[in-house]
Protein backbone atom coordinates (compact mmCIF):
# COMPACT_ATOMS: atom_id res chain seq x y z
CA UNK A 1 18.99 20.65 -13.04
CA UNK A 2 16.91 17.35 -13.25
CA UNK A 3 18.35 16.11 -10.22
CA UNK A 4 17.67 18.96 -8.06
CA UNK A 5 13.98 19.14 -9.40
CA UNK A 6 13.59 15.81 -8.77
CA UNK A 7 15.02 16.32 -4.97
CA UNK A 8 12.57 18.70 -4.30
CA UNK A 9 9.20 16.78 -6.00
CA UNK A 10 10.56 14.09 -3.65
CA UNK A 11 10.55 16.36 -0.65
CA UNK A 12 7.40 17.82 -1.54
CA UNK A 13 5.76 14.32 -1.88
CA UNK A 14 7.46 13.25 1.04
CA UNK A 15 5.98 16.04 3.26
CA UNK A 16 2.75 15.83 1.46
CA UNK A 17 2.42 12.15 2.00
CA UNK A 18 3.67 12.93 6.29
CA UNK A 19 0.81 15.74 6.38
CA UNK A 20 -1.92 13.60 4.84
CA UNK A 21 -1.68 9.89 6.62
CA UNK A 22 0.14 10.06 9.49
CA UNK A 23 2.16 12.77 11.78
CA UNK A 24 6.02 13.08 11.33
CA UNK A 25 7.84 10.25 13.61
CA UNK A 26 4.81 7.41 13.56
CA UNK A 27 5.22 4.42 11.22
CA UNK A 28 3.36 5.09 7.91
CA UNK A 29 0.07 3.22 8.41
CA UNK A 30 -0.88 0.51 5.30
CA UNK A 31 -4.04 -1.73 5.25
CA UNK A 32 -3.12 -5.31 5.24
CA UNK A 33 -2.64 -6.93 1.61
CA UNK A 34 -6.28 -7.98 0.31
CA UNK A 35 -6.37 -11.92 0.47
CA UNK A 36 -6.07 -13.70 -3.02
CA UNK A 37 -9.68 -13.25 -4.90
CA UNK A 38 -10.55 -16.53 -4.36
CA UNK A 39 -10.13 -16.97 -0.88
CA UNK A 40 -11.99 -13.87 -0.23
CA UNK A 41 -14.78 -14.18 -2.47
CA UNK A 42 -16.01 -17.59 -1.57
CA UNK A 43 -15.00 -19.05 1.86
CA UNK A 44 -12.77 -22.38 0.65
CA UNK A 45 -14.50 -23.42 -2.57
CA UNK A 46 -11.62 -22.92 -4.50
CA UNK A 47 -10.05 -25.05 -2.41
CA UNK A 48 -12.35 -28.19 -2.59
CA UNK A 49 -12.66 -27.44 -6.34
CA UNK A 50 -9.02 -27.25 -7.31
CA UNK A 51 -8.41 -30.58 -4.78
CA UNK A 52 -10.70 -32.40 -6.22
């Protein structure tokens, strides 16, 4: 029973997620991973700082 429920949340997800982002057959499209905090917050301080 379980398995077969969890078969069909998966398809259901699966189609949900296919309908939502992108159409059937195209790669699923993710943003690039945000860059660590400190990087991205202030341009190479962190840097200098932790060098130093």
């Amino acid at each position: 029973e379980l398995l077969t429920d969890l078969a069909k949340a998966r398809r259901k997800k699966k189609k949900r997620h296919n309908s939502l982002k992108t159409p059937p057959g195209s790669p699923p499209h993710q943003p690039p991973p945000p860059p660590p905090a400190g990087l991205s917050g202030t341009s190479g301080s962190p840097r200098s700082f932790r060098s130093s």
